[in-house]
N, C-alpha and C. Protein backbone atom coordinates (compact mmCIF):
# COMPACT_ATOMS: atom_id res chain seq x y z
N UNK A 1 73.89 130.09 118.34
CA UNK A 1 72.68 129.69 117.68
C UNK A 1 73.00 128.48 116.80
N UNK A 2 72.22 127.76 116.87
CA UNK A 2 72.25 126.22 116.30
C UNK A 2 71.39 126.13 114.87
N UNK A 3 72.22 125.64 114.11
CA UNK A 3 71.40 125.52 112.34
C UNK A 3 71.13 124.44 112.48
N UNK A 4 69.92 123.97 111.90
CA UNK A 4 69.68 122.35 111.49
C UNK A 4 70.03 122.30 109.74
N UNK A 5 70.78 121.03 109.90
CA UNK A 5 71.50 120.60 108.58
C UNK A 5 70.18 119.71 107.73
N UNK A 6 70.09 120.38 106.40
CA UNK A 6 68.96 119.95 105.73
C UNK A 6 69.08 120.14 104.23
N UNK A 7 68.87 119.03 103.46
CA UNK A 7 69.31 118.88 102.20
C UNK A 7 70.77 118.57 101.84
N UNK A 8 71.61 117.70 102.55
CA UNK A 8 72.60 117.35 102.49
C UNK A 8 72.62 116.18 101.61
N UNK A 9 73.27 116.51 100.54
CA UNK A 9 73.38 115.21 99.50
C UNK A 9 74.04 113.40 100.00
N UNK A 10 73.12 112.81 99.39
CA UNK A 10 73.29 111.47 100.27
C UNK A 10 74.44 111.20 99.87
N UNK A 11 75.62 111.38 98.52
CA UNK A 11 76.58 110.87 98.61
C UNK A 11 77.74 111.29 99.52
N UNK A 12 77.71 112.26 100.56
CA UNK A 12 78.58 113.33 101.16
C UNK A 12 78.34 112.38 102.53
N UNK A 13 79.82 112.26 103.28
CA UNK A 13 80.12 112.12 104.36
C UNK A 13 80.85 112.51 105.29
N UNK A 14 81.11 112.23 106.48
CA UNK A 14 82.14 113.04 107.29
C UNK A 14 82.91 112.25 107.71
N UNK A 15 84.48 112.99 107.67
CA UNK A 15 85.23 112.15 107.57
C UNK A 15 85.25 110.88 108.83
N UNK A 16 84.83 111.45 110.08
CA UNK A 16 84.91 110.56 111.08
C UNK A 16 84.14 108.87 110.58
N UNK A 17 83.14 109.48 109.73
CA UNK A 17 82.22 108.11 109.63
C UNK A 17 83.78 107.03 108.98
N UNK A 18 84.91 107.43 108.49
CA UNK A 18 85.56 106.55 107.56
C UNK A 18 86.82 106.07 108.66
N UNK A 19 86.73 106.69 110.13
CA UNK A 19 88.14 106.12 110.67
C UNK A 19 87.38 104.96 111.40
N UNK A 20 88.47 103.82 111.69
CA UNK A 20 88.39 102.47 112.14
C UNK A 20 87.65 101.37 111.11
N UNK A 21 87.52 101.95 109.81
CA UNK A 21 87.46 101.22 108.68
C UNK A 21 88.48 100.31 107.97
N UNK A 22 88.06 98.93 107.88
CA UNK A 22 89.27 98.08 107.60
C UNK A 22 89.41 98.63 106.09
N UNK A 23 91.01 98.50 105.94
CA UNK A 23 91.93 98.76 104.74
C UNK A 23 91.92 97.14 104.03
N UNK A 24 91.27 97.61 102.34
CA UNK A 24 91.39 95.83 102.11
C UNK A 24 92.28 96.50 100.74
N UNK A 25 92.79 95.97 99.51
CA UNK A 25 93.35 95.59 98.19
C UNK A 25 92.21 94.65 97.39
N UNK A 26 92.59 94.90 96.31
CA UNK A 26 91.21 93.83 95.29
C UNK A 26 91.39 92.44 95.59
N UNK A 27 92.50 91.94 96.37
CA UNK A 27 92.77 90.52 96.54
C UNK A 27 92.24 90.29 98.16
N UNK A 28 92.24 91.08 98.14
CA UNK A 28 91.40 90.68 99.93
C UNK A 28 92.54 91.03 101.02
N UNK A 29 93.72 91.09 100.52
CA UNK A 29 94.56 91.51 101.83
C UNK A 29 93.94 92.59 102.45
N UNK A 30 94.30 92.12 103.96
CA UNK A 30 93.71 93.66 105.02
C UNK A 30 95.01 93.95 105.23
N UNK A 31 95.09 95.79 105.56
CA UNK A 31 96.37 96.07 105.85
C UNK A 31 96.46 96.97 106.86
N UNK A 32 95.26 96.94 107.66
CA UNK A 32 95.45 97.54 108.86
C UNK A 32 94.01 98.43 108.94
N UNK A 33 93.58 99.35 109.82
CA UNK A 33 92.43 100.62 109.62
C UNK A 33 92.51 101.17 109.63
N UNK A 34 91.59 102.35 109.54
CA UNK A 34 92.12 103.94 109.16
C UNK A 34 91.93 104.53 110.29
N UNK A 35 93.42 105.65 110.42
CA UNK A 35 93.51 106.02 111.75
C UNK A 35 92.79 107.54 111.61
N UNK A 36 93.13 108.18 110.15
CA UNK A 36 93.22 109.76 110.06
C UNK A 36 92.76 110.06 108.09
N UNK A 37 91.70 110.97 107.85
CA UNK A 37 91.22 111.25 106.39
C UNK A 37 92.11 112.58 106.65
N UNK A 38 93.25 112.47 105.56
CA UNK A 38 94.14 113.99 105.23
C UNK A 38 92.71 114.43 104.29
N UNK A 39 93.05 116.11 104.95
CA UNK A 39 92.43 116.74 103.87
C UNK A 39 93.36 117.67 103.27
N UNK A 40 93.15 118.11 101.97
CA UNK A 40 94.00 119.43 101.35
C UNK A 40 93.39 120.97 101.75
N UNK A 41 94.30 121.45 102.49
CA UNK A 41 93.77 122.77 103.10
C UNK A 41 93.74 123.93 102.37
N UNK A 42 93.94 123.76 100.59
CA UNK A 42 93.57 124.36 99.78
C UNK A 42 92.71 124.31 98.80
N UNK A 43 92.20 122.90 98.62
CA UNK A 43 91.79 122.03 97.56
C UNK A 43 90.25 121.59 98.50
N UNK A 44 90.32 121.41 99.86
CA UNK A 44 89.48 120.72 100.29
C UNK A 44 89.07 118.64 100.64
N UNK A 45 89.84 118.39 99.28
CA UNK A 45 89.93 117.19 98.78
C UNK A 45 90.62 116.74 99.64
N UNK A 46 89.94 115.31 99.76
CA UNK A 46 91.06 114.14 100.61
C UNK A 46 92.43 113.65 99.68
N UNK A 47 93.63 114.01 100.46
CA UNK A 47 94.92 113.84 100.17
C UNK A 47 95.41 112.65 100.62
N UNK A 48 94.52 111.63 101.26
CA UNK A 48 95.60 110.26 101.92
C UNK A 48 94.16 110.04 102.94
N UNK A 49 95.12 108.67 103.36
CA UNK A 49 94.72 108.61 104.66
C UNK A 49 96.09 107.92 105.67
N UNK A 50 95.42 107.98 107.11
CA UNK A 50 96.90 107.13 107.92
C UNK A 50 95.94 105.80 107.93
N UNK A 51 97.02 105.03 107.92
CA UNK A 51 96.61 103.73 108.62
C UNK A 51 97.24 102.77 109.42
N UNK A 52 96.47 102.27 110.48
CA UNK A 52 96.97 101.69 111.52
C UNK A 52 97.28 100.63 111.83
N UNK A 53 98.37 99.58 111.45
CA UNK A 53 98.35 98.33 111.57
C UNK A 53 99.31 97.85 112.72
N UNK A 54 98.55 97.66 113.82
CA UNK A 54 99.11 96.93 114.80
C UNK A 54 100.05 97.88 115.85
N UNK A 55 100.68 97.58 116.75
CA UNK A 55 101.58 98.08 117.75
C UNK A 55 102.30 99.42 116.78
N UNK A 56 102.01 100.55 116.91
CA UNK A 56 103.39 101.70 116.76
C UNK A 56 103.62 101.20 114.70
N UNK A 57 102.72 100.48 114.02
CA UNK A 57 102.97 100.85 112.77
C UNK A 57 101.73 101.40 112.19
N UNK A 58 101.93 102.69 111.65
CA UNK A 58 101.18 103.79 111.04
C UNK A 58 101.83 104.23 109.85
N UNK A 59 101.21 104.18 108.98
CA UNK A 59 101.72 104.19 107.91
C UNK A 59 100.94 105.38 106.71
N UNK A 60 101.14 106.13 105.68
CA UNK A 60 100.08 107.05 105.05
C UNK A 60 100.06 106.58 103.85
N UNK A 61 98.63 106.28 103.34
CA UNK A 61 98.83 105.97 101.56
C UNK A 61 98.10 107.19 101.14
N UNK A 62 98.80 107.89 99.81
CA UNK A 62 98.08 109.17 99.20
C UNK A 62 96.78 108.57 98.60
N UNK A 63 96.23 109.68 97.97
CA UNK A 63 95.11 109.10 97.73
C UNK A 63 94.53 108.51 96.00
N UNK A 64 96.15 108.07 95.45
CA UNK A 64 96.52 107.62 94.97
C UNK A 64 96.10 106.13 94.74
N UNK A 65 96.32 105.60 96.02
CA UNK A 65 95.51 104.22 96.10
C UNK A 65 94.04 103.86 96.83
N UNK A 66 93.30 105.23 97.26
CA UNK A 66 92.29 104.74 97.08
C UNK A 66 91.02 104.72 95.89
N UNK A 67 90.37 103.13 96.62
CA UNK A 67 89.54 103.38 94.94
C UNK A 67 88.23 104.37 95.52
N UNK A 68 88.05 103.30 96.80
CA UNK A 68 86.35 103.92 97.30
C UNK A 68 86.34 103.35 98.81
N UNK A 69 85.15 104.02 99.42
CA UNK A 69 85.03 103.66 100.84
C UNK A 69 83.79 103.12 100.34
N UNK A 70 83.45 101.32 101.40
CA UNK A 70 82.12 100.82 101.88
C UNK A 70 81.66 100.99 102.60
N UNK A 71 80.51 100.36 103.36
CA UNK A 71 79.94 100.96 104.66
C UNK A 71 80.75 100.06 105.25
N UNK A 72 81.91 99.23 105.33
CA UNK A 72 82.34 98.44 106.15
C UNK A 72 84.10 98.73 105.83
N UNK A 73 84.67 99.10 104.65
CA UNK A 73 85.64 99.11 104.29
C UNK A 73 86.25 100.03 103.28
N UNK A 74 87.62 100.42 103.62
CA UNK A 74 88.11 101.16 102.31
C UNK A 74 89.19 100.40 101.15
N UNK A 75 88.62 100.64 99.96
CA UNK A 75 89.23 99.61 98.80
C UNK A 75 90.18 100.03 98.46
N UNK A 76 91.35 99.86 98.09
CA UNK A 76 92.61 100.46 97.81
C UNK A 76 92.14 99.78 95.97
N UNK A 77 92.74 100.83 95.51
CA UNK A 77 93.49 100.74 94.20
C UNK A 77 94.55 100.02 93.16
N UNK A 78 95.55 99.73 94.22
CA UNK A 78 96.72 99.15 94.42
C UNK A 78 97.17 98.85 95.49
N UNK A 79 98.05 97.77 95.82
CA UNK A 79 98.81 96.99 96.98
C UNK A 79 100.15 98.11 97.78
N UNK A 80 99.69 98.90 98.35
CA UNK A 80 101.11 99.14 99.32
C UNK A 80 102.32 98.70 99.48
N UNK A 81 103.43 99.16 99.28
CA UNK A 81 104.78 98.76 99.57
C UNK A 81 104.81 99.27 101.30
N UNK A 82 105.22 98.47 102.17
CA UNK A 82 105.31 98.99 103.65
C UNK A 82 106.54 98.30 104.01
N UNK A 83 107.30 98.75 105.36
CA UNK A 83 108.20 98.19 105.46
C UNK A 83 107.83 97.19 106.86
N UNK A 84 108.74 96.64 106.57
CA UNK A 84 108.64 95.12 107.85
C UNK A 84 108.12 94.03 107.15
N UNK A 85 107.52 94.20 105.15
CA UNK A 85 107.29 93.03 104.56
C UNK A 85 108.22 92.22 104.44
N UNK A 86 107.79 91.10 104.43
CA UNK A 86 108.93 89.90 103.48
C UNK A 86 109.31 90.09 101.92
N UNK A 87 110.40 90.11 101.46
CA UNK A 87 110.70 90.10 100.60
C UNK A 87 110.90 88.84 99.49
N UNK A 88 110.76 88.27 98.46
CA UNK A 88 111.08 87.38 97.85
C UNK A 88 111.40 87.18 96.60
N UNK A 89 112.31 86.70 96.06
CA UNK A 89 112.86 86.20 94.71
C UNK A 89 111.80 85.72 94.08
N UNK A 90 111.82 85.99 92.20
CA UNK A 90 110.81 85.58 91.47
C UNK A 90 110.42 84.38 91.36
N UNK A 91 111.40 83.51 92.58
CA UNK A 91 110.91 81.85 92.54
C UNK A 91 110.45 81.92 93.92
N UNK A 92 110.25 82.67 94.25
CA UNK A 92 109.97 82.40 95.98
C UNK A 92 110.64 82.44 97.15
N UNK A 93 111.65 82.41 96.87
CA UNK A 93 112.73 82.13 97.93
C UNK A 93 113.03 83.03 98.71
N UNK A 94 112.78 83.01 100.20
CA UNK A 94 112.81 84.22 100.70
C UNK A 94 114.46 85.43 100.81
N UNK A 95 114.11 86.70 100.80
CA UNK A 95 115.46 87.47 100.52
C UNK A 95 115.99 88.22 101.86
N UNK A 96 114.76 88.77 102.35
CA UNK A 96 114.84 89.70 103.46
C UNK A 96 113.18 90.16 103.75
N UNK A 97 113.33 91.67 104.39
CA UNK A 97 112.48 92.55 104.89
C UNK A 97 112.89 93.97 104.56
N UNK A 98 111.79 94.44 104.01
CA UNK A 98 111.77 95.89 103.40
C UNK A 98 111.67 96.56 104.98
N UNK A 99 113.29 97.52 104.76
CA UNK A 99 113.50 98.29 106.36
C UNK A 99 113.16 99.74 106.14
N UNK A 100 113.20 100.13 105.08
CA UNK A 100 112.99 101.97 104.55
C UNK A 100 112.26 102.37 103.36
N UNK A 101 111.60 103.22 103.19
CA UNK A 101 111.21 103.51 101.53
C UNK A 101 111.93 104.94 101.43
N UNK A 102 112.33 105.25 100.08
CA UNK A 102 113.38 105.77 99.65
C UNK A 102 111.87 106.61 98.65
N UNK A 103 111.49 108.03 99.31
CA UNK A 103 111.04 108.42 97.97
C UNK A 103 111.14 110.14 98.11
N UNK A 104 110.44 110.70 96.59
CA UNK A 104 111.46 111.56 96.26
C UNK A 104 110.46 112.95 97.33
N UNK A 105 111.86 114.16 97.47
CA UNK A 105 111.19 114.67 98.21
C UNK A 105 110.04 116.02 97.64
N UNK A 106 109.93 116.16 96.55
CA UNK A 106 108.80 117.23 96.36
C UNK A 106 108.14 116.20 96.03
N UNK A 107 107.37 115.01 95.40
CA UNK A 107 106.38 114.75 94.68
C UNK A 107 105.87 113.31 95.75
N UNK A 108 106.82 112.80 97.27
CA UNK A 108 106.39 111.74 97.95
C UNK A 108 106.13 110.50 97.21
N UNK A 109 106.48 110.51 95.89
CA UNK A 109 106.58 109.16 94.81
C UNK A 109 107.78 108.43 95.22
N UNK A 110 107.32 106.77 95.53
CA UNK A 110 108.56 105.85 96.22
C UNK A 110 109.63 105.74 94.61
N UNK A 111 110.54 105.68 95.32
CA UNK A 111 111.58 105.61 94.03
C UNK A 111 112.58 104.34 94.26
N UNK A 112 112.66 104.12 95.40
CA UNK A 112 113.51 102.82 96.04
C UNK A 112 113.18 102.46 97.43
N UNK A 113 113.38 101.11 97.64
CA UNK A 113 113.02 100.69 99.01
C UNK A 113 114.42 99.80 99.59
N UNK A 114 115.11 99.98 100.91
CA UNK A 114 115.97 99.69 101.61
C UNK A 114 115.69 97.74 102.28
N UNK A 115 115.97 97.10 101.70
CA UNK A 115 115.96 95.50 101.88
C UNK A 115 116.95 95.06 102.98
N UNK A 116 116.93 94.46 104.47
CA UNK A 116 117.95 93.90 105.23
C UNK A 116 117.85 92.64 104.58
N UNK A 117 118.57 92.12 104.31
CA UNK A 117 119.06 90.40 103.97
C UNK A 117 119.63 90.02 104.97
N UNK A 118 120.22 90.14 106.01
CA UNK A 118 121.24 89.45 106.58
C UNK A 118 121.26 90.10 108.03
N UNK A 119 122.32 89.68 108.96
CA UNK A 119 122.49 90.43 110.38
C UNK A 119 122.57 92.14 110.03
N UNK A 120 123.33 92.12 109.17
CA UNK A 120 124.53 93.39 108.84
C UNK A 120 123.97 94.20 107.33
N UNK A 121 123.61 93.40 106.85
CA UNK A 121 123.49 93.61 105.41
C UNK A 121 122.17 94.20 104.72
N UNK A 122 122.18 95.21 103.99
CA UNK A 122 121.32 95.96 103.43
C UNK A 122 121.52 96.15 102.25
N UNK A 123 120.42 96.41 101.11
CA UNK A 123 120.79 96.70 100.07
C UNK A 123 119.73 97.67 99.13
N UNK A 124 119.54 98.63 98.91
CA UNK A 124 118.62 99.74 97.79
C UNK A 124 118.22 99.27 96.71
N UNK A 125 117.33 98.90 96.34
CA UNK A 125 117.07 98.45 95.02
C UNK A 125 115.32 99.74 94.55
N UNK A 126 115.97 99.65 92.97
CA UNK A 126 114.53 100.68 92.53
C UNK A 126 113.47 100.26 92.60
N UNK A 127 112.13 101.09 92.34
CA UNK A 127 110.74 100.40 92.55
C UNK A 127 110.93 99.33 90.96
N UNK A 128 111.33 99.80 90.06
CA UNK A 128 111.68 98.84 88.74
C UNK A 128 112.05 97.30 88.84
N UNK A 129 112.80 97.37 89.95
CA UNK A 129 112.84 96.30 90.25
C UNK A 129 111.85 95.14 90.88
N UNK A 130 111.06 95.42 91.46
CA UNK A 130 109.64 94.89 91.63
C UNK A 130 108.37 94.48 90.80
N UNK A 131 108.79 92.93 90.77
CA UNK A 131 107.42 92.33 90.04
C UNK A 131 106.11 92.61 90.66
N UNK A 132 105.91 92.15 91.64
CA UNK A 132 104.44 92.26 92.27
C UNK A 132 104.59 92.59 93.92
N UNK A 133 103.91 93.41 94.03
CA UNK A 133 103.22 93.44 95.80
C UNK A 133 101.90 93.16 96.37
N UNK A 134 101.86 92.37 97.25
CA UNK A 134 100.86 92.08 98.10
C UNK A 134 101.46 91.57 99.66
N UNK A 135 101.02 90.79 99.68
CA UNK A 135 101.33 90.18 101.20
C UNK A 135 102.89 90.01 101.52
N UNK A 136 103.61 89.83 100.17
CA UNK A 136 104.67 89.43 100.40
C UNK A 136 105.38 90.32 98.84
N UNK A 137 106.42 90.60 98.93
CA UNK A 137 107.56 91.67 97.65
C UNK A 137 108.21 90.83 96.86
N UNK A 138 107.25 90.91 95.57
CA UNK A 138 108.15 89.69 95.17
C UNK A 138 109.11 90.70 93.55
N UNK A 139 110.44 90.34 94.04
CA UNK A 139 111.52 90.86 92.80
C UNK A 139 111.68 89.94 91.77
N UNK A 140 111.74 91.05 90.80
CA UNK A 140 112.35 90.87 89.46
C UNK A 140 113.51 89.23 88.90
N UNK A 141 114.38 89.91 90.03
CA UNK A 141 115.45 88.39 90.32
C UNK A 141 115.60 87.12 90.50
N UNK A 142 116.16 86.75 90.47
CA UNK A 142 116.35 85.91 91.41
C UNK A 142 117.25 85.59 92.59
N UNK A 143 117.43 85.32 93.55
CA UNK A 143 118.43 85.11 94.79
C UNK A 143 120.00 85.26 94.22
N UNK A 144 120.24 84.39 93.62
CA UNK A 144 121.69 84.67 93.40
C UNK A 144 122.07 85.85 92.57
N UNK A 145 121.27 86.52 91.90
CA UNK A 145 121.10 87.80 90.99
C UNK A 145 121.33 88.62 91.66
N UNK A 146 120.17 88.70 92.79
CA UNK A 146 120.06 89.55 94.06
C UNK A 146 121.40 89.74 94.64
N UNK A 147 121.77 88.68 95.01
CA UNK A 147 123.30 88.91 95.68
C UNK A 147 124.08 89.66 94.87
N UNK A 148 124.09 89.68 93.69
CA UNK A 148 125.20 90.01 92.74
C UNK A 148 125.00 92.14 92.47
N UNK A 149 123.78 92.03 92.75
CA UNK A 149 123.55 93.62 92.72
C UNK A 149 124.46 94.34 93.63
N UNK A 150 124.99 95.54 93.11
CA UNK A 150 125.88 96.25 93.86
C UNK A 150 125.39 97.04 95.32
């Protein structure tokens, strides 16, 4: 037997209406669309979402960084740390590519992210160490600083 749905509050949606919604930041970066709305299977509440940027990268932001969904887009809060960004010194200069995020395991809070510089070469540095994220990671350092970190 079939109910008809009636008096459903206009601010309430389902989650499907929010997948293939572009992912933007307050600066306009897009960072891919939404593949999947986590829900909390105790709480009810949306816990994250996945998002899909490009070939085989899927990525989850909690819901931490979102601010709000549009009828066209979802606004993040804050800029994502992801890996495969460019990395750069507080003058610009490029360092590497963020290869891992390092975060903790009961609370999923990033605590460090794994940087390749080189053929061979990798290096851990804390989220502390990070001036700004957006399109590109820009550190605290500078290049020759950078090198000098253990």
């Amino acid at each position: 037997m079939s109910v008809k749905l009636e008096n459903i509050p206009k601010n309430m949606s389902i989650a499907d209406d929010f997948v293939g919604k572009k992912v933007k930041d307050r600066e306009g970066i897009e960072y891919g669309k939404v593949k999947h709305i986590h829900i909390n299977q105790k709480t009810l509440a949306v816990s994250g979402v996945t998002i899909h940027q490009g070939f085989h990268r899927d990525y989850f932001l909690s819901a931490d960084y979102i601010d709000k969904f549009t009828e066209e887009t979802l606004l993040l809060s804050q800029s994502p740390i992801r890996t495969g960004v460019d990395v750069v010194d507080i003058d610009g200069h490029k360092i590497g590519k963020i290869t891992r995020l390092v975060r903790h395991p009961d609370t999923n809070e990033l605590e460090s992210v794994e940087i390749h510089d080189g053929i061979i070469h990798s290096k851990i540095i804390h989220k502390s160490e990070i001036w700004g994220i957006g399109e590109k990671i820009i550190l605290k350092t500078t290049k020759e600083e950078y090198k000098k970190l253990a």
